[in-house]
C-alpha atoms as a PDB file:
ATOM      1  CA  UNK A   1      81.159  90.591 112.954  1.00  0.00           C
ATOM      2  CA  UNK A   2      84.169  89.871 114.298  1.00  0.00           C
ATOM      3  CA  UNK A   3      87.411  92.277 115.739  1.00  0.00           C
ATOM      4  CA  UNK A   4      89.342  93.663 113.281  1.00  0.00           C
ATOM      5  CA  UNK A   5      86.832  93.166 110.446  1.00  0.00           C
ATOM      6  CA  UNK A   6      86.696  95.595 107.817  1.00  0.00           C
ATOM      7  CA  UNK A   7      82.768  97.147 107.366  1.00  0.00           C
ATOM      8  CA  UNK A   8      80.979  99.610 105.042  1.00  0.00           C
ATOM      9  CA  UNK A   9      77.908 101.572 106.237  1.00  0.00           C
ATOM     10  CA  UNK A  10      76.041 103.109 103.761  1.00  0.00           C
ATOM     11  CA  UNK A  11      72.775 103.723 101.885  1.00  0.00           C
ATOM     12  CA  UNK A  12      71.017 100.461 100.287  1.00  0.00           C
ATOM     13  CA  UNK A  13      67.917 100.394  98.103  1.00  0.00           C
ATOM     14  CA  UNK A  14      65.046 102.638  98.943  1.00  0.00           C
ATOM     15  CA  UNK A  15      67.185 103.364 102.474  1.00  0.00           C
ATOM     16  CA  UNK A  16      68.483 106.724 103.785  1.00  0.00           C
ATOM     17  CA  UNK A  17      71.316 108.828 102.319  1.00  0.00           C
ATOM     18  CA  UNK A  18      73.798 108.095 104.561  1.00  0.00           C
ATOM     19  CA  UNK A  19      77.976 107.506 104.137  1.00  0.00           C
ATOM     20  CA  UNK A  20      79.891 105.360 102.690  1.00  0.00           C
ATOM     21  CA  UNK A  21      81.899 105.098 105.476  1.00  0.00           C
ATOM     22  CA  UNK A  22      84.552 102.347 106.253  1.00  0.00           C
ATOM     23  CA  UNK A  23      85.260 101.172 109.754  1.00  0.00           C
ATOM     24  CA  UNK A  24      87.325  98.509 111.453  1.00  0.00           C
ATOM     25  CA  UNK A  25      85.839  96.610 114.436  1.00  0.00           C
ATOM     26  CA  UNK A  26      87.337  97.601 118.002  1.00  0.00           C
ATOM     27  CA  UNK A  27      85.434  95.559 120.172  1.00  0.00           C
ATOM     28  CA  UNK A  28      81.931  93.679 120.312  1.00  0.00           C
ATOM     29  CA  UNK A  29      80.077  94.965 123.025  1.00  0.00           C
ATOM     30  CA  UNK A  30      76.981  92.690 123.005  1.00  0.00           C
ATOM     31  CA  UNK A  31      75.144  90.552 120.751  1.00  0.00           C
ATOM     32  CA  UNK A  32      73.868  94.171 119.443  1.00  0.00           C
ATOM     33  CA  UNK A  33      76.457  96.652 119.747  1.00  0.00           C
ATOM     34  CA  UNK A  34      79.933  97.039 118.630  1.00  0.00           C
ATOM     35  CA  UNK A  35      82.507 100.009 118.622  1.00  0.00           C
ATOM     36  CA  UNK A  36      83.968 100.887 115.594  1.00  0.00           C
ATOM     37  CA  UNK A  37      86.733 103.483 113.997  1.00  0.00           C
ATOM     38  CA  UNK A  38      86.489 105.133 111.264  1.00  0.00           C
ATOM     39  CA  UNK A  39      89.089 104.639 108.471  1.00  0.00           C
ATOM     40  CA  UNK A  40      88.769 107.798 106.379  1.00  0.00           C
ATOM     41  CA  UNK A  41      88.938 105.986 103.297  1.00  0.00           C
ATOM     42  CA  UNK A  42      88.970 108.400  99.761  1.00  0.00           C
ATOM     43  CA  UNK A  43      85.172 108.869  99.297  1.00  0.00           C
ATOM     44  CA  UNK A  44      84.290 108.224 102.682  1.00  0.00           C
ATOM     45  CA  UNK A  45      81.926 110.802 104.494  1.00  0.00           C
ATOM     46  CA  UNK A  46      84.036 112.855 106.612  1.00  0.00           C
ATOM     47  CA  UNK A  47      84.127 112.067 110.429  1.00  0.00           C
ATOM     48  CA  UNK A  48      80.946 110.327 110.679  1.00  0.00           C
ATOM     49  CA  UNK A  49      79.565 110.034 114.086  1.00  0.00           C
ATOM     50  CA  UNK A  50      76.541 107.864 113.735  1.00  0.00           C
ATOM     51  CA  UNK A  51      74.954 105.265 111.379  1.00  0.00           C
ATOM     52  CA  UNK A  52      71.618 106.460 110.055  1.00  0.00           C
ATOM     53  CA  UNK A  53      68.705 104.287 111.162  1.00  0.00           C
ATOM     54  CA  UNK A  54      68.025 101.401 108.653  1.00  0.00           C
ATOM     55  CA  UNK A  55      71.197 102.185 106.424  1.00  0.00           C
ATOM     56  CA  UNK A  56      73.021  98.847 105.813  1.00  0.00           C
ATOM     57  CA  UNK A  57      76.394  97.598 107.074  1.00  0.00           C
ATOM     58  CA  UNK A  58      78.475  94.701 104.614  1.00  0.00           C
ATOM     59  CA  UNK A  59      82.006  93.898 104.843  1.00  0.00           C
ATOM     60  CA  UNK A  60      84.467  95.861 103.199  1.00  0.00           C
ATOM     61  CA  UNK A  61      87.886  95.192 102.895  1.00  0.00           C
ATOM     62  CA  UNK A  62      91.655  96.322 103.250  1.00  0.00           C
ATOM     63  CA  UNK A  63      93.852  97.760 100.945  1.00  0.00           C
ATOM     64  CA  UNK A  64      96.566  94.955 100.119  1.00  0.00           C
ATOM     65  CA  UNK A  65      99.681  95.241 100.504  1.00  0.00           C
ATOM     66  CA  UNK A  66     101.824  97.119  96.992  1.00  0.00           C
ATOM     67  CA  UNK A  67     102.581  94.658  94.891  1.00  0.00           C
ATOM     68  CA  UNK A  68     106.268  93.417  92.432  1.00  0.00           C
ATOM     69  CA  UNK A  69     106.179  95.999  89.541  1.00  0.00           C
ATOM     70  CA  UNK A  70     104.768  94.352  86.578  1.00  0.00           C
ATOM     71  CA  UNK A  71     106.749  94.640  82.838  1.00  0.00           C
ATOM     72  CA  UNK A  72     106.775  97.937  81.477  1.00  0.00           C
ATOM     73  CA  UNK A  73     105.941  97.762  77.720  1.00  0.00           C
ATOM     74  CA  UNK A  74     109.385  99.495  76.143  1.00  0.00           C
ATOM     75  CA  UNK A  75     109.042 102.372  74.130  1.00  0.00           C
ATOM     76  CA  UNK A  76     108.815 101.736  70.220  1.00  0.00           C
ATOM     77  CA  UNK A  77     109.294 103.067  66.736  1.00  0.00           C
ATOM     78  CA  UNK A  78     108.147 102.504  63.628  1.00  0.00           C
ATOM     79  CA  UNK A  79     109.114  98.858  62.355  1.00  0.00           C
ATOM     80  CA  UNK A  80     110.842  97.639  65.641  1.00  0.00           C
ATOM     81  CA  UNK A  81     110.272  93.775  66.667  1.00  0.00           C
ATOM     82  CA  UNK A  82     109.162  93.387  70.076  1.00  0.00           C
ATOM     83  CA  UNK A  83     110.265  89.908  71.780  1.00  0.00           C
ATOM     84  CA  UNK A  84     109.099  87.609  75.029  1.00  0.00           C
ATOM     85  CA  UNK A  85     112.661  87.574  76.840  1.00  0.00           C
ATOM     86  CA  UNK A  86     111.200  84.777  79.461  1.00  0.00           C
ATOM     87  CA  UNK A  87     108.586  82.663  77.602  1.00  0.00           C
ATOM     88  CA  UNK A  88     106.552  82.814  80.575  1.00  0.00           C
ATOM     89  CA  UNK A  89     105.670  85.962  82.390  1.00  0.00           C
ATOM     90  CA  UNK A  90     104.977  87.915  79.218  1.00  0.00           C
ATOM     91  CA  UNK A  91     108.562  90.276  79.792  1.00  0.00           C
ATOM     92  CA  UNK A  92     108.520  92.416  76.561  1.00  0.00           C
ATOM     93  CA  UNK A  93     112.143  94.015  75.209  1.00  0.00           C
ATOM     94  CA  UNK A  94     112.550  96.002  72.112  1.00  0.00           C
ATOM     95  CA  UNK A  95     114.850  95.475  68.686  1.00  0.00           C
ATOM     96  CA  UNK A  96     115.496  97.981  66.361  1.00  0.00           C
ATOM     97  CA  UNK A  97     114.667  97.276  63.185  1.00  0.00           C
ATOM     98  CA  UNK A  98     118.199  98.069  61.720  1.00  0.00           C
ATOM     99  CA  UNK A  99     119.067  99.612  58.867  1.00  0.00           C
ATOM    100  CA  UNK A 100     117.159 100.281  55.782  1.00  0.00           C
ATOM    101  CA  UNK A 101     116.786  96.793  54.009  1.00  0.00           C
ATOM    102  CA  UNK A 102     117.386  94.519  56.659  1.00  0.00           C
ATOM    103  CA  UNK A 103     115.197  92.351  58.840  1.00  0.00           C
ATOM    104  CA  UNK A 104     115.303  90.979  62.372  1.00  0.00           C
ATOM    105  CA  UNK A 105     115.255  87.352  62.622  1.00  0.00           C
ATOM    106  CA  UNK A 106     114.370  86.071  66.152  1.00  0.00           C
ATOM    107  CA  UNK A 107     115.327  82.494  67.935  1.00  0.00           C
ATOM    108  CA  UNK A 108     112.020  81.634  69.594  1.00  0.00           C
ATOM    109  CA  UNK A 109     114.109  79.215  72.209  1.00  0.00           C
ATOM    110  CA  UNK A 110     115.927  81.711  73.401  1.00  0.00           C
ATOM    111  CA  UNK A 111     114.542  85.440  72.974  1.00  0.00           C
ATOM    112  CA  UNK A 112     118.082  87.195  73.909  1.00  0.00           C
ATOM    113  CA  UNK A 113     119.462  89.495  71.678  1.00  0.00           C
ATOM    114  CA  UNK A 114     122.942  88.016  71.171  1.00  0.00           C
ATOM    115  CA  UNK A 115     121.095  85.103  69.926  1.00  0.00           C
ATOM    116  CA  UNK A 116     119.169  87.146  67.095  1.00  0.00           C
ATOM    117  CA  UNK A 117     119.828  84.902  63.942  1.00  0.00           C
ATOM    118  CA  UNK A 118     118.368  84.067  60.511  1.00  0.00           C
ATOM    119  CA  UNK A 119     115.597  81.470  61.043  1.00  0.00           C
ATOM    120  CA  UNK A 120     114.500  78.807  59.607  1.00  0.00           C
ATOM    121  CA  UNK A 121     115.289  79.158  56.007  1.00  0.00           C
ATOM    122  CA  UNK A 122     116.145  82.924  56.175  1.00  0.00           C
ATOM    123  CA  UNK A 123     119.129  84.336  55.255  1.00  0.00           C
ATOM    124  CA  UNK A 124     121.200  86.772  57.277  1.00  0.00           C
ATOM    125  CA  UNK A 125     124.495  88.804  55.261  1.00  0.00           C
ATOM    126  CA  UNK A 126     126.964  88.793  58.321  1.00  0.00           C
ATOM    127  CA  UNK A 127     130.024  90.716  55.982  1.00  0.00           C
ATOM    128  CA  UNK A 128     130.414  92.459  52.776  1.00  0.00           C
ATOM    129  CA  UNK A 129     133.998  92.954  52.499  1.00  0.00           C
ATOM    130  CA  UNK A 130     135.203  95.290  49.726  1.00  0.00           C
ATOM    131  CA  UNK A 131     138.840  96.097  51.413  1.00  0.00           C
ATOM    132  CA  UNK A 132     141.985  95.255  48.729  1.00  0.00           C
ATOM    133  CA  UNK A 133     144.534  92.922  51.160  1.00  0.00           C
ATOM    134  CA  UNK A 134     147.500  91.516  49.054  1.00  0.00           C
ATOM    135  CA  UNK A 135     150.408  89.119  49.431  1.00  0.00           C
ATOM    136  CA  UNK A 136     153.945  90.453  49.710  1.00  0.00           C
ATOM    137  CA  UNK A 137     156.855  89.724  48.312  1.00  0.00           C
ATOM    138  CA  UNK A 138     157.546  86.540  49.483  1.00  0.00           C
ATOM    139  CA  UNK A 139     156.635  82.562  49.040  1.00  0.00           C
ATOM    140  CA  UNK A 140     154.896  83.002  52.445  1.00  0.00           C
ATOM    141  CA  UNK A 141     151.214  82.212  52.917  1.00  0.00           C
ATOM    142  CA  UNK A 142     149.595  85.609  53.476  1.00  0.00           C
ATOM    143  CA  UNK A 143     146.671  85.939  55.186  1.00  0.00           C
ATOM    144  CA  UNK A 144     143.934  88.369  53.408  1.00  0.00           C
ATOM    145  CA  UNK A 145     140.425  88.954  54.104  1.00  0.00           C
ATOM    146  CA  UNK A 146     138.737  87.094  57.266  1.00  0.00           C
ATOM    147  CA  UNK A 147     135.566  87.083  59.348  1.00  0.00           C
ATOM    148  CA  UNK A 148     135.058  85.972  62.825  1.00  0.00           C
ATOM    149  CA  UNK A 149     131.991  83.915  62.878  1.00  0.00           C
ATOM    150  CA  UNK A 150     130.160  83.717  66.249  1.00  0.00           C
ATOM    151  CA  UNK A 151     130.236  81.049  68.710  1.00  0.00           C
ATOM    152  CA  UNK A 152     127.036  78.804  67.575  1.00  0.00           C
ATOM    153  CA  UNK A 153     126.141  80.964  64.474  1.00  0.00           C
ATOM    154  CA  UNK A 154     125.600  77.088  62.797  1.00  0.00           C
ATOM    155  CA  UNK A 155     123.968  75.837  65.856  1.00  0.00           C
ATOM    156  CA  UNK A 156     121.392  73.275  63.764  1.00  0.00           C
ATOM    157  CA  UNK A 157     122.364  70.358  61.358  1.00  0.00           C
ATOM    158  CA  UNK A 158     121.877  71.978  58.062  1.00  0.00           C
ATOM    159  CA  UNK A 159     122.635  75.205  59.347  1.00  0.00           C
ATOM    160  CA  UNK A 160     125.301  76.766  56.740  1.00  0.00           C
ATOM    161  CA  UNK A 161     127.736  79.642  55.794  1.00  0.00           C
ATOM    162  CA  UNK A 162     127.650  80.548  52.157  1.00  0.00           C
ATOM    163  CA  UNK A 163     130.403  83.314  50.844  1.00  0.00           C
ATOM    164  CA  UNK A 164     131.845  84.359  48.203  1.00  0.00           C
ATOM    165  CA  UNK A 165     135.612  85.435  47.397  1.00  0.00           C
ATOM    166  CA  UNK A 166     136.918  87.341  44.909  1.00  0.00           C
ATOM    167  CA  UNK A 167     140.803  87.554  44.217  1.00  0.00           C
ATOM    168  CA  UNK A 168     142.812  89.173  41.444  1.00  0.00           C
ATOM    169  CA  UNK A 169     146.197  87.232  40.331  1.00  0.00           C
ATOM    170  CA  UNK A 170     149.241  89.776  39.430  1.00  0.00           C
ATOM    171  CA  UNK A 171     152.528  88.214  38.455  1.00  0.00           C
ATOM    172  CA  UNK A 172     155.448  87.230  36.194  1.00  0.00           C
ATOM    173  CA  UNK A 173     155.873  83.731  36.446  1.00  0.00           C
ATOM    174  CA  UNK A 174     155.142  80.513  38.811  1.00  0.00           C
ATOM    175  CA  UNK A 175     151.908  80.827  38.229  1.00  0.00           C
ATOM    176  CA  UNK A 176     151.670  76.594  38.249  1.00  0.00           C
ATOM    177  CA  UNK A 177     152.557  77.046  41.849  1.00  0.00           C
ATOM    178  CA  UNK A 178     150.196  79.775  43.545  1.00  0.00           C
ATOM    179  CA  UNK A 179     148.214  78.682  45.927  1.00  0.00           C
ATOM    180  CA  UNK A 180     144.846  80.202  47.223  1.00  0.00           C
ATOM    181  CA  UNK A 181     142.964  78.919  50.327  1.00  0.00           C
ATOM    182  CA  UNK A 182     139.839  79.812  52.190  1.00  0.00           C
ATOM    183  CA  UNK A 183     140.211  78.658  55.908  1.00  0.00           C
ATOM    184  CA  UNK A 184     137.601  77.863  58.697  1.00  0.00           C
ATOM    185  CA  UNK A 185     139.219  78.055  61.958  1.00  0.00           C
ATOM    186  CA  UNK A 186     141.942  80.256  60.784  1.00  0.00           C
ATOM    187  CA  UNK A 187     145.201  79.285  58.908  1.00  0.00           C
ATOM    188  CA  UNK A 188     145.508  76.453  61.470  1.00  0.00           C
ATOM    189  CA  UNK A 189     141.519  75.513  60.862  1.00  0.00           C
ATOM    190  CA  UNK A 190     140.136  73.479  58.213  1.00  0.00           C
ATOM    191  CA  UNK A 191     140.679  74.187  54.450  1.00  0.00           C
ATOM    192  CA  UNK A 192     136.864  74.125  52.769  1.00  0.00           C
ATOM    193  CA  UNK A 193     138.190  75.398  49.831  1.00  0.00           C
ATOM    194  CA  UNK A 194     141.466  75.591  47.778  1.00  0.00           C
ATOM    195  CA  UNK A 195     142.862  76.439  44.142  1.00  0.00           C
ATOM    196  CA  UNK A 196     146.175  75.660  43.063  1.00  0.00           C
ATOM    197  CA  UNK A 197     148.757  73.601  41.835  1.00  0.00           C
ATOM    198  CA  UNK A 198     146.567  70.228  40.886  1.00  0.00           C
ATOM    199  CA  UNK A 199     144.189  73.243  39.862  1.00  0.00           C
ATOM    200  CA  UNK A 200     143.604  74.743  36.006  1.00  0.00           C
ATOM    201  CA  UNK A 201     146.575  77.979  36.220  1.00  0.00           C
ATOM    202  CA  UNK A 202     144.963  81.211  36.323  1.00  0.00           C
ATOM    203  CA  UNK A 203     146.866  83.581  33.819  1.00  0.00           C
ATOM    204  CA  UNK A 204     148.379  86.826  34.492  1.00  0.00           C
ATOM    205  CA  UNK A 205     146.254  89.538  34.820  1.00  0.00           C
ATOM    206  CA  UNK A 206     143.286  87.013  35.814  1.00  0.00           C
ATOM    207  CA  UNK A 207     140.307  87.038  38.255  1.00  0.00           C
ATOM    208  CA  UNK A 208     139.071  83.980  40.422  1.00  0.00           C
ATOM    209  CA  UNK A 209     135.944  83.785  42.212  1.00  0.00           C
ATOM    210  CA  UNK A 210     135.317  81.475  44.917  1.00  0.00           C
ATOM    211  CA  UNK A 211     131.434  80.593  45.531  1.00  0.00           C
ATOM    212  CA  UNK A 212     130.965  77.993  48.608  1.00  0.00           C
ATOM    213  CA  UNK A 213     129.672  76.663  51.199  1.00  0.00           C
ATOM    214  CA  UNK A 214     130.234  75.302  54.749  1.00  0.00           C
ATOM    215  CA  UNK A 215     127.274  72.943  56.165  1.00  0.00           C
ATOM    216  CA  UNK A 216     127.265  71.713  59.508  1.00  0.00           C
ATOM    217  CA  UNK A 217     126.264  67.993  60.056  1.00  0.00           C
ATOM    218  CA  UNK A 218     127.413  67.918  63.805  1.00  0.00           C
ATOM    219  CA  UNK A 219     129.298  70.292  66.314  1.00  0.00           C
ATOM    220  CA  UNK A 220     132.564  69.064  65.276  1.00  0.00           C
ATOM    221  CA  UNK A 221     131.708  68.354  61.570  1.00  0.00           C
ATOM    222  CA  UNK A 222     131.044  69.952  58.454  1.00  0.00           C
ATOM    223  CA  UNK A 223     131.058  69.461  54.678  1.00  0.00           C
ATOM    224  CA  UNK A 224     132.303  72.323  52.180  1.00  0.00           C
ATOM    225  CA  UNK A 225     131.474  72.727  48.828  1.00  0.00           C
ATOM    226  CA  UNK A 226     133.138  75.345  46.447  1.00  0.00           C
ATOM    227  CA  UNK A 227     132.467  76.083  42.758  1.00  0.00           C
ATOM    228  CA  UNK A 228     135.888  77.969  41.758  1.00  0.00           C
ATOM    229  CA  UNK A 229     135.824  79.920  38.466  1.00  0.00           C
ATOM    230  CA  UNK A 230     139.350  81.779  36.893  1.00  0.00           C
ATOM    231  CA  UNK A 231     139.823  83.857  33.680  1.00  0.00           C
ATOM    232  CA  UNK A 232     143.064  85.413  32.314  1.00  0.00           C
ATOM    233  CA  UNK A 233     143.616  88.550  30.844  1.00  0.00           C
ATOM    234  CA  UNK A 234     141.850  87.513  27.377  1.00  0.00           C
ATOM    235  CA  UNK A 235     138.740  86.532  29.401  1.00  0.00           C
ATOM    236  CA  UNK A 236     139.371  82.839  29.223  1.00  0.00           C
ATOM    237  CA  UNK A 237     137.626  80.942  31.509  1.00  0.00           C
ATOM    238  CA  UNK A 238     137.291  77.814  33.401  1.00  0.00           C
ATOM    239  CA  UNK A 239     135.405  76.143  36.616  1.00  0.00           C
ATOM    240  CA  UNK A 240     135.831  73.282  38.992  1.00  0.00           C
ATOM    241  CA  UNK A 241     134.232  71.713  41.405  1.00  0.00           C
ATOM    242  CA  UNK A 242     135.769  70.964  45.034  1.00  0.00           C
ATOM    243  CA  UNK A 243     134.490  68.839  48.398  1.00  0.00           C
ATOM    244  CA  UNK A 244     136.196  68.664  51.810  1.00  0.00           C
ATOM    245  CA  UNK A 245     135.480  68.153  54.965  1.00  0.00           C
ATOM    246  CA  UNK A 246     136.106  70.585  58.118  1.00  0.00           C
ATOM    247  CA  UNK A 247     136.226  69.437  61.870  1.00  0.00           C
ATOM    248  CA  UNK A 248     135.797  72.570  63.652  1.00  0.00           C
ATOM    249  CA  UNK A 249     134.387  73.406  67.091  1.00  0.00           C
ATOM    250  CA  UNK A 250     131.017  75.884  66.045  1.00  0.00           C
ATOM    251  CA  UNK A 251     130.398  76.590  69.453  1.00  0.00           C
ATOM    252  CA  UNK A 252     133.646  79.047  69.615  1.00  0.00           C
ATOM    253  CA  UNK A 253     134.299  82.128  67.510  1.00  0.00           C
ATOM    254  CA  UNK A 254     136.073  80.598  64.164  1.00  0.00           C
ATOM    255  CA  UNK A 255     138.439  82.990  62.151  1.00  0.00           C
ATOM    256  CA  UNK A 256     136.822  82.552  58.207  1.00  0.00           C
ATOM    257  CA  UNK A 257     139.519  83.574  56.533  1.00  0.00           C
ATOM    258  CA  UNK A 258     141.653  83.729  52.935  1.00  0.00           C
ATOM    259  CA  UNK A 259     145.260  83.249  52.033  1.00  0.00           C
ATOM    260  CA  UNK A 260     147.879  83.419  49.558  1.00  0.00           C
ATOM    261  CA  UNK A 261     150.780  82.094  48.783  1.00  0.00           C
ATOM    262  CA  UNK A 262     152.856  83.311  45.809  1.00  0.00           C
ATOM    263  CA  UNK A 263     154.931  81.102  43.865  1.00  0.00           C
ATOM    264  CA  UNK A 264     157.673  83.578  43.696  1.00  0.00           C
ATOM    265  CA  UNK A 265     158.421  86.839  45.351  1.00  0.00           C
ATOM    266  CA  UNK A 266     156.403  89.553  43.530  1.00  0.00           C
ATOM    267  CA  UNK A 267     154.679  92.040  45.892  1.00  0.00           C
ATOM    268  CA  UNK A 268     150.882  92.146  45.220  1.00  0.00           C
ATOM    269  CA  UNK A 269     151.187  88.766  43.167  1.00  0.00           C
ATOM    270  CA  UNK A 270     147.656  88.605  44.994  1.00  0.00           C
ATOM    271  CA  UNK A 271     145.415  90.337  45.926  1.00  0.00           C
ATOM    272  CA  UNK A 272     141.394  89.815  47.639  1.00  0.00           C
ATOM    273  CA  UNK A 273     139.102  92.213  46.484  1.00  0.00           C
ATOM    274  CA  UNK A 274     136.036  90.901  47.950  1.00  0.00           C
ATOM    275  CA  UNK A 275     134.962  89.147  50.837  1.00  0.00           C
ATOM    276  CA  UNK A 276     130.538  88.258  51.390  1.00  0.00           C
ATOM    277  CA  UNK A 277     129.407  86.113  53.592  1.00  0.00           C
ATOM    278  CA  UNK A 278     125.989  84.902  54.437  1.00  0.00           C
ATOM    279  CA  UNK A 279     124.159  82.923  57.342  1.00  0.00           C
ATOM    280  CA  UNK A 280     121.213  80.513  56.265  1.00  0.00           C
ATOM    281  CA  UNK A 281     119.448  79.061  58.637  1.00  0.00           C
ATOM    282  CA  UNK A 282     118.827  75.146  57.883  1.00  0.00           C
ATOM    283  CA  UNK A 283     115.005  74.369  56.925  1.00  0.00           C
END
C-alpha cells in the first residue's frame, strides 16, 4: 500500500461476511500495519471499526472528477430529420419536417440549417407566386414579380434555377414594341430571358409563358435557357427558343425578377400572373 491509496475490505470467496468498506491510507505504520479512514461510500457498512479476520483488502478507487456534459438527444416528432451539426463528436440537432408534402434535403459538408438545400439531383420549390403585378401607364420598364435567391443557393457547377413565368398582354396598339424581361441580379443583373421586338408579337388579349433555366458553370458564370410560348385571343400560338449568358456573383442574395415595358401608355398593358421557381441540385 501506499498513503493516500484508495482500499476495499470486504468478504472474498468462502471468507467472512464482513463490509464493503472503502478507506484511504493515513499512514503506514510498519511492514504490517497501517491506519486507515473510512470513506462512507453509498453501500459501505456503516462506521466500521475493524476488519474481520481473513476478509480481503484490494484497491478501490476515487470518484473522478464530473465530467463536460455530453449531447443531449433533442426532442422529436413524427417525420423530423435529425442531423450531425459537427461531423465529429456525434452533436445531434433537430429539423422539422415542414409542411405536408415537402421534404428536408440536408448538405452533408456542412450540417447547419441555413445551409438545408436540395441535394444531389433533388429538387427544392423555393416560390410559387400567384400575386397579379402590372405595368402602368407609361413606356417605363416596370418591375413585376421577383424572388431573392440566397447567397450560394447554386453553390456546385450544374447546380440550376428552373422557373416559370406567366404574363397576360392587355393593350391597344404597339404591341411590335413591348418588351418582357426576366432578370438575374435585378433590373441592373443579367437578362436570361427576353421577348420582344425581334420576337413573334403576342396579340391583344394574349398569354405568354416563360419556361427556363439558369445553370451555373462557375461563381461568376452562368448559361440561361428559355422556351417562350404566346397565344392571342383566338388561341394562336407560337414558341421560340432563347440562350444567354449571365455573369452574376451566386455567393450574394440575387433579386430574380420580371419586367415590363409597354410600348405605349395603357395602364395594365401587362400584367404577371405567376411566378414558380425551383432549386435542383446538379447530379
Amino acid at each position: 500500500m501506499t498513503v493516500g491509496e484508495t482500499v476495499i475490505a470486504g468478504t472474498g470467496f468462502g471468507g467472512p461476511v464482513t463490509g464493503p468498506a472503502n478507506f484511504t491510507v493515513i499512514t503506514i505504520n510498519s511492514a504490517t500495519t497501517v491506519t486507515l479512514r473510512a470513506l462512507a461510500y453509498p453501500g459501505d457498512a456503516v462506521n466500521p471499526a475493524s476488519i474481520a479476520a481473513s476478509a480481503l483488502l484490494a484497491p478501490s478507487g476515487l470518484r473522478g472528477p464530473t465530467g463536460a456534459a455530453g449531447s443531449v438527444f433533442p426532442t422529436t416528432t413524427a417525420g423530423d430529420l435529425i442531423y450531425n451539426t459537427d461531423g465529429v463528436a456525434g452533436n445531434a440537432a433537430r429539423l422539422g419536417i415542414g409542411a405536408q408534402g415537402q421534404s428536408l434535403f440536408a448538405d452533408p459538408s456542412t450540417g447547419v440549417p441555413a445551409s438545408i438545400i436540395a441535394w444531389k439531383g433533388g429538387v427544392q420549390t423555393l416560390t410559387t407566386n400567384f400575386f397579379v403585378a402590372s405595368t402602368g401607364a407609361n413606356t417605363a420598364e416596370t418591375a413585376l414579380l421577383a424572388y431573392t435567391v440566397a447567397a450560394n443557393q447554386l453553390r456546385n457547377v450544374g447546380d440550376s434555377l428552373e422557373y416559370e413565368a406567366v404574363f397576360s398582354v392587355e393593350s391597344t396598339a404597339n404591341n411590335a414594341t413591348k418588351l418582357i424581361k426576366v432578370y438575374l441580379g435585378g433590373l441592373a443583373g443579367a437578362v436570361v430571358a427576353q421577348y420582344g421586338i425581334a420576337a413573334p408579337a403576342v396579340q391583344d388579349g394574349g398569354k405568354l409563358i416563360i419556361q427556363g433555366r439558369v445553370c451555373r458553370v462557375g461563381p461568376l458564370a452562368q448559361y440561361a435557357w428559355a422556351r417562350i410560348s404566346t397565344t392571342n385571343a383566338a388561341g394562336a400560338s407560337t414558341t421560340f427558343f432563347t440562350q444567354l449568358t449571365g455573369a452574376q456573383d451566386l455567393t450574394t442574395p440575387l433579386s430574380f425578377v420580371c419586367s415590363g415595358t409597354n410600348g405605349s401608355a395603357f395602364a395594365g398593358g401587362i400584367s404577371q400572373t405567376l411566378l414558380l421557381i425551383n432549386y435542383r441540385a446538379g447530379t
